[in-house]
N, C-alpha and C. Protein backbone atom coordinates (compact mmCIF):
# COMPACT_ATOMS: atom_id res chain seq x y z
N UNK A 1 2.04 16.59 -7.65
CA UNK A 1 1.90 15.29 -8.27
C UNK A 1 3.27 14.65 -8.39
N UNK A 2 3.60 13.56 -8.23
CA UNK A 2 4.38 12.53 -8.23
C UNK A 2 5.40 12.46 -9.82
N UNK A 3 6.33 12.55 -9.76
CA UNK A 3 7.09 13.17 -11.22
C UNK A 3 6.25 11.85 -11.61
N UNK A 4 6.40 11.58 -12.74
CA UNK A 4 6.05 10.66 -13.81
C UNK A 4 4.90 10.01 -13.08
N UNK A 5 4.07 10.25 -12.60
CA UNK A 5 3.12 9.23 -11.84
C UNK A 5 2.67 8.66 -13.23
N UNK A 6 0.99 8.01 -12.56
CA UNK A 6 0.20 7.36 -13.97
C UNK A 6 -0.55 8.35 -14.22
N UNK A 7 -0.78 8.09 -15.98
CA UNK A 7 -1.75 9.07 -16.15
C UNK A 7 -3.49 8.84 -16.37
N UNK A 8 -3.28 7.61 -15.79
CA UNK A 8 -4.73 7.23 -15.58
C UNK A 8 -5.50 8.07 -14.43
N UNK A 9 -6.38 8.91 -15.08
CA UNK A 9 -6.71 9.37 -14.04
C UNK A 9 -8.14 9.01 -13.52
N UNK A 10 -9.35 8.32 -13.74
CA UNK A 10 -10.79 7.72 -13.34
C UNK A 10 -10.51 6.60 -12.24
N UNK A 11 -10.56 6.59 -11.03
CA UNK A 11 -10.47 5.42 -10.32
C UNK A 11 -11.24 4.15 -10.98
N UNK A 12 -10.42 3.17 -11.02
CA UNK A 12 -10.87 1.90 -11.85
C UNK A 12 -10.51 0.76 -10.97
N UNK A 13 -10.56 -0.32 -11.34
CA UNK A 13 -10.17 -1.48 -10.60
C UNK A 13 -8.71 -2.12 -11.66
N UNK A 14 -8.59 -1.43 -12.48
CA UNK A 14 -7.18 -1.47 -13.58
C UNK A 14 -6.58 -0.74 -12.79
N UNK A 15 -6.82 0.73 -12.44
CA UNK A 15 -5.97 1.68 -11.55
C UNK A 15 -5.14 0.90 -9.93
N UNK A 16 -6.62 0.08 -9.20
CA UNK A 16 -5.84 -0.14 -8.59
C UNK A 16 -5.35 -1.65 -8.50
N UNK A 17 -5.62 -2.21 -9.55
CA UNK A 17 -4.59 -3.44 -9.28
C UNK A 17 -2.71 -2.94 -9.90
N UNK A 18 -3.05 -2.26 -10.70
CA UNK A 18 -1.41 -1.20 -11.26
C UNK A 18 -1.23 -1.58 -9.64
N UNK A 19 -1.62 -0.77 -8.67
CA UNK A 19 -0.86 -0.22 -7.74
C UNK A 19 -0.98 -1.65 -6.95
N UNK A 20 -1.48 -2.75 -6.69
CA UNK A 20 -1.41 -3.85 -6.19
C UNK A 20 -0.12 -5.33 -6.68
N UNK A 21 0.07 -5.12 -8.43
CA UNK A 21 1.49 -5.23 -8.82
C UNK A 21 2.68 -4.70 -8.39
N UNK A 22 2.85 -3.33 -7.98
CA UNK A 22 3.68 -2.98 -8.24
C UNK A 22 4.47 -3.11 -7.00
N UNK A 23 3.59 -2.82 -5.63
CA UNK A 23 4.13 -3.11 -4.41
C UNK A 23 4.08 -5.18 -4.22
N UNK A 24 3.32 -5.73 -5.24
CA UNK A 24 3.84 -6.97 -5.43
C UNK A 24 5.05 -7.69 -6.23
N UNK A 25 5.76 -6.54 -6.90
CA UNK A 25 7.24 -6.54 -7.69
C UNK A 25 7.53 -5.82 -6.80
N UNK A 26 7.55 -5.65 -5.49
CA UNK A 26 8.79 -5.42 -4.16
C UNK A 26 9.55 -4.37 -4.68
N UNK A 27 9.04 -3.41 -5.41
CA UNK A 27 9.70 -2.06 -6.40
C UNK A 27 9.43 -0.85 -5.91
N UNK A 28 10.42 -0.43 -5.17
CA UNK A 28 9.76 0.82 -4.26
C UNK A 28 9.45 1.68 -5.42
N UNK A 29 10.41 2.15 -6.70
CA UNK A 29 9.72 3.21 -7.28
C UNK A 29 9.01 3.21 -8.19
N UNK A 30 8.63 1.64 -8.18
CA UNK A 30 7.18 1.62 -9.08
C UNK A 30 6.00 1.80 -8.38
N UNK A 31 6.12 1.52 -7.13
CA UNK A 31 5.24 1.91 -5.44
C UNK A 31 4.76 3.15 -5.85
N UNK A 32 6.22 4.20 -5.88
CA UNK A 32 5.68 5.32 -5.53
C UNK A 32 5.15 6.38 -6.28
N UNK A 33 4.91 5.62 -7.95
CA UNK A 33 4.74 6.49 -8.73
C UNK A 33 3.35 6.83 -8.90
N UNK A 34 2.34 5.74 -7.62
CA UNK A 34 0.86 5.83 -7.09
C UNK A 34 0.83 6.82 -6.01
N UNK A 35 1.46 7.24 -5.52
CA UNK A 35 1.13 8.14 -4.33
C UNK A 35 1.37 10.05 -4.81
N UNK A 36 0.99 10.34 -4.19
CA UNK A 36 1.30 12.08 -4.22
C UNK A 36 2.13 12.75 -3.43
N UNK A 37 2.76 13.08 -3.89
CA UNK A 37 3.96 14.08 -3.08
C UNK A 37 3.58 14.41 -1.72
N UNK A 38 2.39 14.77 -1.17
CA UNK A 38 1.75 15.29 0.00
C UNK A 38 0.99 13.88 0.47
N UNK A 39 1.59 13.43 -0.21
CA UNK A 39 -0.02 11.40 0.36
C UNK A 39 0.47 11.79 2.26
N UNK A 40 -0.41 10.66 2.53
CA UNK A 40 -0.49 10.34 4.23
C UNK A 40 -0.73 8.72 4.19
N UNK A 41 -0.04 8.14 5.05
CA UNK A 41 0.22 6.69 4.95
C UNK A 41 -0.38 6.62 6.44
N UNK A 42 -1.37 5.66 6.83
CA UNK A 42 -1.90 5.87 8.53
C UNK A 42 -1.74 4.29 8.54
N UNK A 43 -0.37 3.84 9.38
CA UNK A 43 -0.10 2.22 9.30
C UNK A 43 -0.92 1.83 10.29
N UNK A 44 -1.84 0.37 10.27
CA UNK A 44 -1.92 -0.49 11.19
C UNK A 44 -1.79 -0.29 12.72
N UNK A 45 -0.74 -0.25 12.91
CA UNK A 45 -0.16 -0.40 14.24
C UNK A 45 0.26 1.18 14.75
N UNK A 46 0.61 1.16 16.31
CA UNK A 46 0.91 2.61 17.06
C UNK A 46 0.31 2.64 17.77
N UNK A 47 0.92 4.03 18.65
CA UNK A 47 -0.46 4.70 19.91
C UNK A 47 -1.16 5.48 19.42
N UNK A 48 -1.29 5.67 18.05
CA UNK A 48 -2.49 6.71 18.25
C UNK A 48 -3.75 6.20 17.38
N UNK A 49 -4.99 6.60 17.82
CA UNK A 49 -5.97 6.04 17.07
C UNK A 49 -6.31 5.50 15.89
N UNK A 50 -5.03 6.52 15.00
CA UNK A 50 -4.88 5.58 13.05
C UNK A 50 -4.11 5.08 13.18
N UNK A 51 -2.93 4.89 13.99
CA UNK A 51 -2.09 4.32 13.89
C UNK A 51 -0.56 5.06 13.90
N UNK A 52 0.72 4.89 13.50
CA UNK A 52 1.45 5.60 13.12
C UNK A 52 1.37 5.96 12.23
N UNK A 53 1.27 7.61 11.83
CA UNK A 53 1.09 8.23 10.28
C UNK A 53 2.31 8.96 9.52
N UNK A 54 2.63 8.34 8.67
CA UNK A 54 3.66 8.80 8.18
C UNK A 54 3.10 10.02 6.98
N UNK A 55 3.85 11.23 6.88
CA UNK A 55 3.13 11.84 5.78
C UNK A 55 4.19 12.93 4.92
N UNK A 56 3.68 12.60 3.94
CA UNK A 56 4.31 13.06 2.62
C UNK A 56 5.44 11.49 2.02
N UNK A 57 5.62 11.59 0.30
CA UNK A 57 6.19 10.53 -0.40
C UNK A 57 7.69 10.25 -0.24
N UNK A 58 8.29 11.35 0.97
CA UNK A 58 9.92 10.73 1.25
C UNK A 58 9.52 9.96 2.21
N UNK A 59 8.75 9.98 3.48
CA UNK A 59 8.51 9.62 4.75
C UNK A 59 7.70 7.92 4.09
N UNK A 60 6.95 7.98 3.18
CA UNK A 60 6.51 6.88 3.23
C UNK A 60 7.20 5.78 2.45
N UNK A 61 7.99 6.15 1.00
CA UNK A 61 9.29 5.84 0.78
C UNK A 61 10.05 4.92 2.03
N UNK A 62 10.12 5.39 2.81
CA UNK A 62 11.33 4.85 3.67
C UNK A 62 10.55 3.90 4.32
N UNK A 63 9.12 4.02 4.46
CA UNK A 63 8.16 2.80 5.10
C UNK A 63 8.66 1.64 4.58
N UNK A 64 7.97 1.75 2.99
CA UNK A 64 8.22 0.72 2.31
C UNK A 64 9.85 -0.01 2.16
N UNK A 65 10.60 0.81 1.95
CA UNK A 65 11.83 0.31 1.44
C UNK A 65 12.52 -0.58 2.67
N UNK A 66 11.79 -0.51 3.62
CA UNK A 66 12.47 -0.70 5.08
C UNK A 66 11.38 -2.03 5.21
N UNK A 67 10.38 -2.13 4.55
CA UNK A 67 9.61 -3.43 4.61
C UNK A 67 10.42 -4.51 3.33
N UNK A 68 10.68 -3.97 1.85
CA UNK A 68 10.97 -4.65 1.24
C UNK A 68 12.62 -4.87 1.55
N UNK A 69 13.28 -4.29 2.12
CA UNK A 69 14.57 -4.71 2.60
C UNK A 69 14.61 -5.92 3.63
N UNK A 70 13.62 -5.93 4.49
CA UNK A 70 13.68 -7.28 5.66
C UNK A 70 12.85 -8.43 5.22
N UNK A 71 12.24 -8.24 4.20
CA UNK A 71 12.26 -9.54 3.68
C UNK A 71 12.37 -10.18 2.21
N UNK A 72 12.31 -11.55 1.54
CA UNK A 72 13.02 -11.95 0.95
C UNK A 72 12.07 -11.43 -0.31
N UNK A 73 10.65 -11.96 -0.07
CA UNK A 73 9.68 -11.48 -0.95
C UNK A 73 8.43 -11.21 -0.12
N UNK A 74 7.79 -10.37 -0.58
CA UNK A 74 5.91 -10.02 0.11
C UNK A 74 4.88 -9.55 -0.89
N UNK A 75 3.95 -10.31 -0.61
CA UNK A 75 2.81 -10.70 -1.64
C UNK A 75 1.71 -10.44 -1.17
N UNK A 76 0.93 -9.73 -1.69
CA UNK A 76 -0.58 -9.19 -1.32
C UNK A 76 -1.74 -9.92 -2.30
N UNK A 77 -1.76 -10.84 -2.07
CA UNK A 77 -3.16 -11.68 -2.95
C UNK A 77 -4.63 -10.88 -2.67
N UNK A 78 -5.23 -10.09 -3.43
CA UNK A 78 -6.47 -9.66 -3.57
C UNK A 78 -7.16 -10.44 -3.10
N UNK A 79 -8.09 -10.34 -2.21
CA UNK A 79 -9.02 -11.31 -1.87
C UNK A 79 -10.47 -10.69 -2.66
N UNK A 80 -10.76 -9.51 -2.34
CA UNK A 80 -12.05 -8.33 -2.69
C UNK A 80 -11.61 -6.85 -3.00
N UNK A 81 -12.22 -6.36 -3.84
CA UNK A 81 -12.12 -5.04 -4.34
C UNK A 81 -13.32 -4.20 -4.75
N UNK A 82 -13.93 -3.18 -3.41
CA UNK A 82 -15.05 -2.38 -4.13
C UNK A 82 -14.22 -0.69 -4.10
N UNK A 83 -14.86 -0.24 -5.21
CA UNK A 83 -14.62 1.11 -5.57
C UNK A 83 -15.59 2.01 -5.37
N UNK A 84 -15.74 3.04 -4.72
CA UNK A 84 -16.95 3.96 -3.94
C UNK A 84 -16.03 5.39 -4.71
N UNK A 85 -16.85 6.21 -5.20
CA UNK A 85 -16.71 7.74 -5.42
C UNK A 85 -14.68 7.27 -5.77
N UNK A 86 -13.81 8.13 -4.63
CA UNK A 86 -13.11 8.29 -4.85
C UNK A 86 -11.85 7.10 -3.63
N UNK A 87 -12.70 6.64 -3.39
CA UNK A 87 -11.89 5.55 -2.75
C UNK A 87 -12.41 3.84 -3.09
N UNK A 88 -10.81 3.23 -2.82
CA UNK A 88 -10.89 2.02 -2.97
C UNK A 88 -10.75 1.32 -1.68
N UNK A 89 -11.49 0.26 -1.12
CA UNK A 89 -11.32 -0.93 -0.28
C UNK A 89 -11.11 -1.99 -0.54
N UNK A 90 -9.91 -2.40 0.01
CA UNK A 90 -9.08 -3.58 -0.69
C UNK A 90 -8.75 -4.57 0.50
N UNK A 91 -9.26 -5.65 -0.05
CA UNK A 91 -8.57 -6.60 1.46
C UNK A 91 -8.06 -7.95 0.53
N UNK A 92 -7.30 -8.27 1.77
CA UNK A 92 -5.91 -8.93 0.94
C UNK A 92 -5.61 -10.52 1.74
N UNK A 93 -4.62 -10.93 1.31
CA UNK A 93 -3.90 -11.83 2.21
C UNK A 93 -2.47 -11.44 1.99
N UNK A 94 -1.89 -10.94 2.50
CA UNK A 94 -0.54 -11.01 3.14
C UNK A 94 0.36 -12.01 3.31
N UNK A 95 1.32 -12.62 2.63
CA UNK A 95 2.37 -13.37 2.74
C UNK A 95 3.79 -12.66 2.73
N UNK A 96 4.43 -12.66 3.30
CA UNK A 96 6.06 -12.36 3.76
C UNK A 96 6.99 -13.61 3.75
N UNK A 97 7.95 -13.88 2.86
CA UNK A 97 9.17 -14.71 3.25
C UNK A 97 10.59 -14.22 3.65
N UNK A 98 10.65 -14.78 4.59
CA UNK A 98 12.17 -14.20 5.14
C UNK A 98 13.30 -15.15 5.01
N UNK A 99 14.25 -14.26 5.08
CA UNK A 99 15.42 -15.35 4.51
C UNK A 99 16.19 -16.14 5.46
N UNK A 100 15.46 -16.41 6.93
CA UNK A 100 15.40 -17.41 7.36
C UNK A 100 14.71 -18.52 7.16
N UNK A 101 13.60 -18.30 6.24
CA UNK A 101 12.98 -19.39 5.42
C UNK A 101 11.46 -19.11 6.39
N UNK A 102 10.94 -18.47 7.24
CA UNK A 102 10.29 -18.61 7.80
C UNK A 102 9.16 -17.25 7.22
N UNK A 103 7.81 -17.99 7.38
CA UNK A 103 6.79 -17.54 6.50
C UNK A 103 5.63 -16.24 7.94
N UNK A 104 5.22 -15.52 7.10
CA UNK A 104 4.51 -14.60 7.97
C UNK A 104 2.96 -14.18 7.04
N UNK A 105 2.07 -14.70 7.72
CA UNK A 105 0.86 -14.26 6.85
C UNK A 105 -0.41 -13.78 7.74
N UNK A 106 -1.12 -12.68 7.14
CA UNK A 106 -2.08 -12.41 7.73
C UNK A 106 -3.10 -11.73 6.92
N UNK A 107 -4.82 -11.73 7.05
CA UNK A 107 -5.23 -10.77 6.35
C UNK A 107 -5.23 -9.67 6.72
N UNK A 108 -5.50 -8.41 5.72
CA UNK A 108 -5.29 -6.81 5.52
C UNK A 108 -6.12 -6.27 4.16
N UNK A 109 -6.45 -5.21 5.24
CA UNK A 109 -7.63 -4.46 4.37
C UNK A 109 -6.66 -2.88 4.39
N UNK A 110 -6.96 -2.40 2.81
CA UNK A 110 -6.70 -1.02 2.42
C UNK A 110 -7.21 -0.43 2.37
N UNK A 111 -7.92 0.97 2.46
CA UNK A 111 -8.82 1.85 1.86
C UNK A 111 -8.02 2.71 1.27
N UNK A 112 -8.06 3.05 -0.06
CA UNK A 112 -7.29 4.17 -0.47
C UNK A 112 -8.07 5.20 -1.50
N UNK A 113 -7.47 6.14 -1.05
CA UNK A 113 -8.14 7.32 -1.11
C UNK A 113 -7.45 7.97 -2.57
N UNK A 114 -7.90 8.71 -3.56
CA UNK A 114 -7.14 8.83 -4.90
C UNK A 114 -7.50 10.27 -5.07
N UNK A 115 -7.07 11.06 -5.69
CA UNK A 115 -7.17 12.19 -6.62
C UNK A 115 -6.29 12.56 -7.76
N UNK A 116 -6.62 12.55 -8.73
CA UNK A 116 -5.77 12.85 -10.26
C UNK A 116 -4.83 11.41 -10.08
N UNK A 117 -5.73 10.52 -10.14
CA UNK A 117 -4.65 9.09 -10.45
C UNK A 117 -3.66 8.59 -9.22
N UNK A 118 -3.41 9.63 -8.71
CA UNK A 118 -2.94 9.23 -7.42
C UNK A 118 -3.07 9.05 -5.75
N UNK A 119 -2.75 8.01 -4.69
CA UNK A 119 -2.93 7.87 -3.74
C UNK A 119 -2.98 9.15 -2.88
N UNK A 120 -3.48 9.73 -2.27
CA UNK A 120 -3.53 10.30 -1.83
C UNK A 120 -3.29 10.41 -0.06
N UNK A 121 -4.19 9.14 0.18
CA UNK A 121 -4.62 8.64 1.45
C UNK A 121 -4.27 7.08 1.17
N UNK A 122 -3.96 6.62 2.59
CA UNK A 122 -3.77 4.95 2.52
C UNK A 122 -3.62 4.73 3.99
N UNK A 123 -4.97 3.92 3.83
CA UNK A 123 -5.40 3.35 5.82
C UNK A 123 -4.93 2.16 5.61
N UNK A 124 -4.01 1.45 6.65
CA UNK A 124 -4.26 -0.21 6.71
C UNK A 124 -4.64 -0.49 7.92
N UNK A 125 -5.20 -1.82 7.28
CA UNK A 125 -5.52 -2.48 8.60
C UNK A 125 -5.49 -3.89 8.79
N UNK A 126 -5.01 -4.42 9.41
CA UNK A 126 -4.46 -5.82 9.19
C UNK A 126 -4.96 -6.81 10.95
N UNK A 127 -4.93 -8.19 10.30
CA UNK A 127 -5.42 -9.11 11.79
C UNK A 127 -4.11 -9.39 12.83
N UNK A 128 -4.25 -9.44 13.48
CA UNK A 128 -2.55 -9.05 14.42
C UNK A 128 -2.88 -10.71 14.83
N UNK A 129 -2.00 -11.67 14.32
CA UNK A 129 -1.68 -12.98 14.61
C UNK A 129 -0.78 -13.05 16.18
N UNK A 130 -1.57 -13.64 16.93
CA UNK A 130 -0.52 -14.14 17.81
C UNK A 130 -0.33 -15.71 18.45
């Protein structure tokens, strides 16, 4: 478990908007105090069928910090939120500003997967704008 994670532990829709703030305060270690030491991050994009999977909380750490470093701010507006057993599906809108002033948006859907309060699992999946 994640030193200080939350100690909420019942998947809720409080549980996961916590974790929808926190990567919306661009705060890697308020990010990561939702995930589990052993989590698996399966991004969007890659050659392989989930995508590129990053796994365990240093490897995905560096995901994030390497997203909130290239841009100025990034915002995940909830669009829908259902909660099933032990996972959440979350789809979003996506906004990115960069400090060339130039804007990047797309929708993205989460499924995340929880045990004892924390992420465990985290699929994205997002609309590839071209």
């Amino acid at each position: 478990m994640s030193q200080e994670g939350p100690k909420i532990m019942e998947l809720n829709r409080k549980l996961v908007d916590a974790v929808g703030d926190a990567f919306n305060g661009n705060d890697i270690d308020a990010v990561m105090k939702y995930f589990s030491d052993d989590a698996i991050f399966d991004h969007a994009i890659g050659p392989e069928p989930h995508g590129v999977r990053f796994v365990g909380a240093t490897d995905i750490r560096k995901v994030f910090v390497g997203l909130f470093q290239k841009v100025d701010n990034v915002h995940w507006k909830t669009l829908d939120c259902n909660i099933s057993g032990n996972k959440a599906f979350c789809e979003y809108l996506r906004t990115a500003h960069y400090s060339d002033g130039s804007e990047e948006e797309f929708l993205t859907v989460d499924i995340l997967t929880f045990e004892d309060g924390l992420i465990t699992y985290k699929n994205t999946y997002y609309k590839q704008r071209t």
